[in-house]
Protein backbone atom coordinates (compact mmCIF):
# COMPACT_ATOMS: atom_id res chain seq x y z
CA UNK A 1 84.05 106.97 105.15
CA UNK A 2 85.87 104.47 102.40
CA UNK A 3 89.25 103.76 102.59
CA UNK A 4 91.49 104.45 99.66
CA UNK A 5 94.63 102.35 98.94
CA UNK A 6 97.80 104.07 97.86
CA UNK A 7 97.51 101.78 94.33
CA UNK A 8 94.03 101.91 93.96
CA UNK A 9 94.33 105.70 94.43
CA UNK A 10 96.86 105.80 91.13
CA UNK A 11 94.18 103.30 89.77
CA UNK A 12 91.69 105.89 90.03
CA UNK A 13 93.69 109.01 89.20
CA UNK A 14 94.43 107.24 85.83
CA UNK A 15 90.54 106.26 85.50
CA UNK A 16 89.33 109.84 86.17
CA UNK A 17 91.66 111.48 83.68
CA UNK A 18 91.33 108.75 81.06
CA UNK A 19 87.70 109.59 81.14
CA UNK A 20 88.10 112.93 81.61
CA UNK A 21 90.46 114.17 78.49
CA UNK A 22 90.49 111.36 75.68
CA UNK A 23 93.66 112.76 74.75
CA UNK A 24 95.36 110.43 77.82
CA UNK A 25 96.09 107.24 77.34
CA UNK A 26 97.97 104.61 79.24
CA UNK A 27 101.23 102.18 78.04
CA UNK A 28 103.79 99.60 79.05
CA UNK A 29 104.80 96.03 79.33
CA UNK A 30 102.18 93.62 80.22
CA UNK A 31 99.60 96.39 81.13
CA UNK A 32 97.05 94.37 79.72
CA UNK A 33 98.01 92.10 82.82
CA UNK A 34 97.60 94.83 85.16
CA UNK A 35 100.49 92.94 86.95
CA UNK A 36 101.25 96.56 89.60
CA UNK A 37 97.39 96.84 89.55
CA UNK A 38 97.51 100.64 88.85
CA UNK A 39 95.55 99.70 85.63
CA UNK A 40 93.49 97.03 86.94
CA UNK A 41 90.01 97.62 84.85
CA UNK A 42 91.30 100.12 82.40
CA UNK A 43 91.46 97.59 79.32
CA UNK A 44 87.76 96.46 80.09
CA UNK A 45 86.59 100.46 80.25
CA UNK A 46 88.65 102.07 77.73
CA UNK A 47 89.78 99.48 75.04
CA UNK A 48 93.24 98.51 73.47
CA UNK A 49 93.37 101.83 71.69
CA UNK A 50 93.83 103.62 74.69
CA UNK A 51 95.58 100.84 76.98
CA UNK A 52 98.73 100.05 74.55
CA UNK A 53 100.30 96.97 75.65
CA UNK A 54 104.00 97.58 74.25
CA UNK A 55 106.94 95.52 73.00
CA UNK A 56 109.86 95.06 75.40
CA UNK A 57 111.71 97.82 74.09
CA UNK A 58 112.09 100.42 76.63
CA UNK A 59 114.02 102.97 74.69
CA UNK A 60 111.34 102.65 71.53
CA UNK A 61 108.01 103.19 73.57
CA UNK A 62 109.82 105.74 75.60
CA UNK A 63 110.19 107.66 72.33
CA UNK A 64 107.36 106.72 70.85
CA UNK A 65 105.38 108.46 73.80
CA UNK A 66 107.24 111.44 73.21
CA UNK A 67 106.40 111.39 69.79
CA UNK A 68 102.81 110.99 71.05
CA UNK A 69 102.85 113.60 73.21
CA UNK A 70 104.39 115.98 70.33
CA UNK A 71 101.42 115.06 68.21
CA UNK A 72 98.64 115.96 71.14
CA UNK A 73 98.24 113.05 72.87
CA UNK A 74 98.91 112.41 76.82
CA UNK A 75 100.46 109.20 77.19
CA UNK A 76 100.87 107.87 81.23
CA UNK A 77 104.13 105.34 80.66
CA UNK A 78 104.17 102.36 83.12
CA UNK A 79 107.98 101.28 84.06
CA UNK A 80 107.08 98.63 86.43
CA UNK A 81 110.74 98.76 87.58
CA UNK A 82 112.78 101.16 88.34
CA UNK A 83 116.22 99.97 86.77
CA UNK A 84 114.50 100.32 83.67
CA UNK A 85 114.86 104.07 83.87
CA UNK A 86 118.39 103.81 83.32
CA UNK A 87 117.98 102.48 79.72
CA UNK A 88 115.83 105.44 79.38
CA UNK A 89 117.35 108.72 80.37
CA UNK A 90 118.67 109.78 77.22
CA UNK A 91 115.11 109.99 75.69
CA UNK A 92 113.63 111.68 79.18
CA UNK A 93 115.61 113.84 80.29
CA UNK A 94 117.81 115.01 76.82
CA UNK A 95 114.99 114.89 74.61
CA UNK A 96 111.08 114.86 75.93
CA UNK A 97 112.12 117.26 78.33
CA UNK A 98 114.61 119.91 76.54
CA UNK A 99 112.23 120.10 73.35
CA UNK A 100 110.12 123.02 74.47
CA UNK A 101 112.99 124.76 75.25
CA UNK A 102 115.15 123.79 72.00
CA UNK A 103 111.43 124.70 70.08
CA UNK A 104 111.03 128.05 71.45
CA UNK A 105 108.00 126.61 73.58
CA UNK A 106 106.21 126.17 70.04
CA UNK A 107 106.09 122.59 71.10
CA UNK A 108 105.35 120.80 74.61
CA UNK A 109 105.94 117.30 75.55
CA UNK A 110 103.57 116.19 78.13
CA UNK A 111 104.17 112.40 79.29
CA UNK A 112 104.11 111.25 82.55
CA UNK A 113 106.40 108.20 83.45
CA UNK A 114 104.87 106.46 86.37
CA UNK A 115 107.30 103.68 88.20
CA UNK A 116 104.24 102.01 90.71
CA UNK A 117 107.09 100.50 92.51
CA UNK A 118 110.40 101.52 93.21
CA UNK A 119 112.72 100.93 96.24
CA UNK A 120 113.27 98.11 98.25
CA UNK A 121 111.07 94.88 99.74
CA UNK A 122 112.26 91.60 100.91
CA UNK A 123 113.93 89.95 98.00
CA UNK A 124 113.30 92.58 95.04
CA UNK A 125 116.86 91.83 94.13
CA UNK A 126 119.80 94.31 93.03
CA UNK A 127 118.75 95.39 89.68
CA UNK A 128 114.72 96.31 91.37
CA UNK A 129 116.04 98.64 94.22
CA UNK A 130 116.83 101.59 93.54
CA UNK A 131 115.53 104.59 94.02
CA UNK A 132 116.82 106.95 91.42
CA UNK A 133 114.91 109.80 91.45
CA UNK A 134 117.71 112.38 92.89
CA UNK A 135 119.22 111.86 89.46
CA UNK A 136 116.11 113.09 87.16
CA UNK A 137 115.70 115.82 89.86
CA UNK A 138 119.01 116.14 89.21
CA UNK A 139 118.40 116.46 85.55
CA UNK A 140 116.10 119.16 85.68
CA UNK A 141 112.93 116.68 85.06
CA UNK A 142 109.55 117.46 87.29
CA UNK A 143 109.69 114.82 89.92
CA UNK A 144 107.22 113.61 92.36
CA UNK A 145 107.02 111.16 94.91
CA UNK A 146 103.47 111.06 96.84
CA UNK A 147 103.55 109.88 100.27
CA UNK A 148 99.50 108.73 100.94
CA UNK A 149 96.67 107.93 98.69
CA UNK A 150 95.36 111.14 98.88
CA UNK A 151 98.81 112.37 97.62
CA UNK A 152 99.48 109.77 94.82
CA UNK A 153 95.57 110.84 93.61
CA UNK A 154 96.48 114.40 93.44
CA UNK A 155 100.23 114.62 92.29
CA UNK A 156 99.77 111.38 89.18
CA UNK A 157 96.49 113.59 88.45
CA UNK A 158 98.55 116.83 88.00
CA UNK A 159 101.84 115.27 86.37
CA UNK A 160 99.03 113.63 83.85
CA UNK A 161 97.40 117.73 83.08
CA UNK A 162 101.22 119.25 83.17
CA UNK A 163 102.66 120.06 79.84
CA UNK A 164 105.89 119.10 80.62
CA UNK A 165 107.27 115.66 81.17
CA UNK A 166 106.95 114.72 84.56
CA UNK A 167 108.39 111.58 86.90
CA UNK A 168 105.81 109.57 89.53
CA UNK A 169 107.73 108.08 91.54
CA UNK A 170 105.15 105.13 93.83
CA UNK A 171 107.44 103.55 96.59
CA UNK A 172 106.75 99.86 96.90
CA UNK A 173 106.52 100.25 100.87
CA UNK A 174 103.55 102.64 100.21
CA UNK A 175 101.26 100.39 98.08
CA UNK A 176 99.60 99.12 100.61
CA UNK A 177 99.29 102.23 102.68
CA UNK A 178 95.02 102.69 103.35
CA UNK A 179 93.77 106.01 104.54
CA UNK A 180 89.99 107.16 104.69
CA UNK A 181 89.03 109.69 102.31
CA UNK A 182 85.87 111.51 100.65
CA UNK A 183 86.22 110.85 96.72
CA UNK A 184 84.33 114.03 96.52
CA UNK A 185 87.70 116.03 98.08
CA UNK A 186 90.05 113.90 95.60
CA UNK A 187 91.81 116.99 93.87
CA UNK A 188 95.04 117.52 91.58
CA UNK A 189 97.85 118.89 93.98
CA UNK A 190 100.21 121.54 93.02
CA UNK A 191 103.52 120.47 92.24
CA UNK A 192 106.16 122.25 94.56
CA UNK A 193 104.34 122.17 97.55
CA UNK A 194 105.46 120.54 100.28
CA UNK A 195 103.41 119.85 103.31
CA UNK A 196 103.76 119.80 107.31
CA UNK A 197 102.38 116.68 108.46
CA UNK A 198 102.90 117.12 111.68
CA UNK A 199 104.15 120.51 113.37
CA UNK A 200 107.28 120.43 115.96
CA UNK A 201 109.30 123.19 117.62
CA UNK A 202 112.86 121.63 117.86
CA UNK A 203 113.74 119.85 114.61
CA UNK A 204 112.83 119.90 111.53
CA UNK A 205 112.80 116.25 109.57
CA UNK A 206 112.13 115.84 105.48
CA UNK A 207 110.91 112.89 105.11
CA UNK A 208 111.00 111.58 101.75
CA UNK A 209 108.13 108.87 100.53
CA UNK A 210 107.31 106.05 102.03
CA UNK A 211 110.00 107.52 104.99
CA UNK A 212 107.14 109.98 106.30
CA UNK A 213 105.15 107.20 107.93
CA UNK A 214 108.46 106.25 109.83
CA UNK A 215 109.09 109.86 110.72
CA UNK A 216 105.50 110.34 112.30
CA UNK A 217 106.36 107.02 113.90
CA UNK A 218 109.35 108.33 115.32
CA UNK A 219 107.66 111.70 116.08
CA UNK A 220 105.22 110.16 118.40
CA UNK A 221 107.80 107.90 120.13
CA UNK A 222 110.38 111.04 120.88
CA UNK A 223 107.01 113.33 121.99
CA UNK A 224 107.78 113.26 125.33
CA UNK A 225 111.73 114.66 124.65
CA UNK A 226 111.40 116.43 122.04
CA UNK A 227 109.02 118.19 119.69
CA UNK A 228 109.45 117.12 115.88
CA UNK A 229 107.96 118.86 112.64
CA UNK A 230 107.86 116.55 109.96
CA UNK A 231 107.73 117.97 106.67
CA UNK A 232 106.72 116.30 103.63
CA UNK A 233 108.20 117.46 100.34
CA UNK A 234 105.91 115.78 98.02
CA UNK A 235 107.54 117.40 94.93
CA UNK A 236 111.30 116.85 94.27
CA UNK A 237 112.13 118.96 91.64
CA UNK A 238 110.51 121.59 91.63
CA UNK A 239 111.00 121.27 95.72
CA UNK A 240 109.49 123.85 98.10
CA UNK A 241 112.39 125.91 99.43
CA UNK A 242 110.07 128.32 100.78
CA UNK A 243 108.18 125.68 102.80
CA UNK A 244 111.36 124.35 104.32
CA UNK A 245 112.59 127.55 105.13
CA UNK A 246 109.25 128.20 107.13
CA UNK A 247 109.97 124.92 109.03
CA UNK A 248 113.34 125.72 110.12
CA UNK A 249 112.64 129.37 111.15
CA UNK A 250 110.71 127.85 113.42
CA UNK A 251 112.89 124.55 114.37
CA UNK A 252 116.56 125.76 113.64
CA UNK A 253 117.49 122.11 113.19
CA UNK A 254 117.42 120.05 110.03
CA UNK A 255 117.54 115.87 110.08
CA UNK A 256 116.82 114.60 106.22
CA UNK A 257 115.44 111.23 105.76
CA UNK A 258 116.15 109.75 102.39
CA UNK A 259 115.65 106.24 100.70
CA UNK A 260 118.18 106.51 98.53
CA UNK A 261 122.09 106.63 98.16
CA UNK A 262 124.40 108.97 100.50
CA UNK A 263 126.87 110.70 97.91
CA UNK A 264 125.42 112.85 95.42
CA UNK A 265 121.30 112.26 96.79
CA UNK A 266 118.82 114.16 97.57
CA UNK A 267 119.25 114.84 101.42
CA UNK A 268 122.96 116.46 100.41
CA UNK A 269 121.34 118.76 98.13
CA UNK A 270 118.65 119.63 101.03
CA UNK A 271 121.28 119.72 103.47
CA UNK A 272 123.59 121.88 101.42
CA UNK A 273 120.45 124.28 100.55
CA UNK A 274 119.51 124.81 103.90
CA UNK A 275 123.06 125.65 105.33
CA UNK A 276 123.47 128.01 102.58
CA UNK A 277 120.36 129.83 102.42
CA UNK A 278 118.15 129.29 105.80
CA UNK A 279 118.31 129.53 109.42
CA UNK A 280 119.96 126.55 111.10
CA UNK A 281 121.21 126.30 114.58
CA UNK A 282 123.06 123.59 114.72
CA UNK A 283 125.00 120.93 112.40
CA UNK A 284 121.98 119.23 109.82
CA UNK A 285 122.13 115.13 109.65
CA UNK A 286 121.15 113.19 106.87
CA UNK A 287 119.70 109.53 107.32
CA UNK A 288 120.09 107.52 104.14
CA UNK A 289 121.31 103.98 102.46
CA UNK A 290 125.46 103.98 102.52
CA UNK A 291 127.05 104.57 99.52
CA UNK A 292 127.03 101.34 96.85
CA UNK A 293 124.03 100.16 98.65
CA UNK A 294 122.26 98.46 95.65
CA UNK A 295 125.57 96.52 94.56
CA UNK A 296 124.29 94.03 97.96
CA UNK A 297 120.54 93.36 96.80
CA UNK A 298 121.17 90.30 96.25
CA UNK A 299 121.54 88.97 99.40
CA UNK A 300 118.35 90.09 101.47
CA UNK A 301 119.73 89.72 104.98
CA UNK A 302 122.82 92.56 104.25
CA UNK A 303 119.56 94.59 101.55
CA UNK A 304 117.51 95.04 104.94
CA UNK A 305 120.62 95.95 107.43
CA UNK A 306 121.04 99.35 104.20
CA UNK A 307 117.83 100.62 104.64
CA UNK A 308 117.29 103.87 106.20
CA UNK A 309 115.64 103.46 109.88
CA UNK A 310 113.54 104.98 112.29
CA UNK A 311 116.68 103.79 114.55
CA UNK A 312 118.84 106.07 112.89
CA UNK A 313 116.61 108.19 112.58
CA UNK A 314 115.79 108.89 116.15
CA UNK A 315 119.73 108.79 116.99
CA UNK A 316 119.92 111.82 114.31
CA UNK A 317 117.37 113.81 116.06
CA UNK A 318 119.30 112.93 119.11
CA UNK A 319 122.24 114.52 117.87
CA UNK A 320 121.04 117.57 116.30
CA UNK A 321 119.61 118.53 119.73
CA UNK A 322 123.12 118.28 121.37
CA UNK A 323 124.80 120.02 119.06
């Protein structure tokens, strides 16, 4: 069986739809290059027309794709950082993505804004390390972040078909991720749908990203003392309440682990969910970067001590079982 790489698997899911629907086309800076490799071969196959190598102006393509879009195209947008997406979230999240509801649903805006790369690796420096897709959940925008090959196939396939705007978040710690898969079972995947990856009795952990490798990690380590489900979210916003809620009628304990900041993230908004609305037994932990984490990228040494661990993570399941 052939093994798939987490960026070759985006590689293909563009290929297959490009070919697919000529309606889809892909854009960004230096995409000619293929510098993230996600569009390694595209320019070759499908031509300049459809592989628009744009100007560095984020907030102009941005809106020209949603112009695109508006017109009948499907543009893919390539951010090959994610700090970029802070020049950007006036035209994603208050335009592209409130103009079928300000039309009525007369008119749809379907653009998918793919970031290949976001979150931290040895030296990607302040500005290159965040992780800031809490805030276009946040925002209301669909928002993805695949986990496995298989995953970053099906969801960039789906985000691509999906009429509204939708975020891909690629972690960089996951590009290199290899798992062995049948091309003929390659499929689109649902979006809010979240997935067990491995089933537990005693606590429940969301991993988010790259972070569910780490959590099976820890899993295995702790099998012997404990028994942990690690669930999978896939899909941020819309995220699978009901799937959670299944986990932790069965677990009654919650541990969230999140690449990105404490305050205001992701894992408070599970956390908050989940003590509001499910069945928990004891106190919930969260596992993320400290607050102001990115303001220290810079220096690599005090970027790698921020990072969410399995340490921490396995003295969070620790806790949740005393409690």
């Amino acid at each position: 069986m052939p093994k798939l790489s987490y960026a070759k698997a985006l590689n293909r899911a563009l290929s297959d739809e490009m070919a697919r629907d000529p309606s889809v086309f892909v854009m960004g800076e230096d995409i000619h290059l293929a510098l993230t490799q996600t569009t390694t071969g595209l320019l070759d196959r499908f031509g300049p027309q459809r592989v628009v190598q744009t100007p560095l102006s984020e907030q102009g393509f941005t809106n020209f794709a949603t112009g695109a879009a508006m017109a009948g195209r499907r543009p893919v947008v390539e951010y090959q950082i994610p700090f970029l997406l802070l020049l950007v979230i006036e035209q994603i999240a208050n335009q592209a993505n409130k103009f079928a509801l300000m039309s009525g649903g007369q008119t749809r805006v379907p653009v998918t804004y793919l970031l290949p790369g976001t979150g931290w690796r040895p030296g990607w420096g302040a500005q290159h390390s965040d992780q800031p897709y809490s805030v276009f959940a946040h925002l209301g925008v669909k928002t993805v972040i695949p986990a496995t090959p298989t995953d970053a196939y099906g969801l960039l396939t789906t985000a691509i078909r999906d009429d509204d705007p939708v975020m891909v978040f690629a972690p960089m710690p996951a590009l290199g991720i290899r798992e062995d898969v049948d091309y003929a079972d390659l499929a689109p995947i649902p979006l809010g749908v979240g997935l067990v990856r491995r089933a537990g009795t005693d606590v429940t952990v969301v991993a988010v990203g790259h972070l569910v490798h780490d959590a099976l990690a820890v899993a295995e380590e702790l099998a012997g003392e404990v028994s942990v489900e690690v669930f999978d979210p896939r899909s941020l916003y819309p995220f699978d309440w009901a799937g959670l809620a299944a986990s932790l009628e069965r677990t009654g304990r919650l541990v969230v682990f999140d690449d990105s900041n404490r305050s205001c993230g992701l894992a408070g908004e599970i956390l908050a969910t989940a003590a509001e609305e499910m069945r928990l037994d004891a106190a919930p932990k969260r596992v993320t970067r400290p607050d102001g984490a990115v303001v220290i990228g810079c220096a690599p040494g005090l970027d790698l001590a921020v990072q969410p661990s399995r340490a921490q993570l396995t003295n969070a399941i620790r806790a949740v079982l005393k409690s």
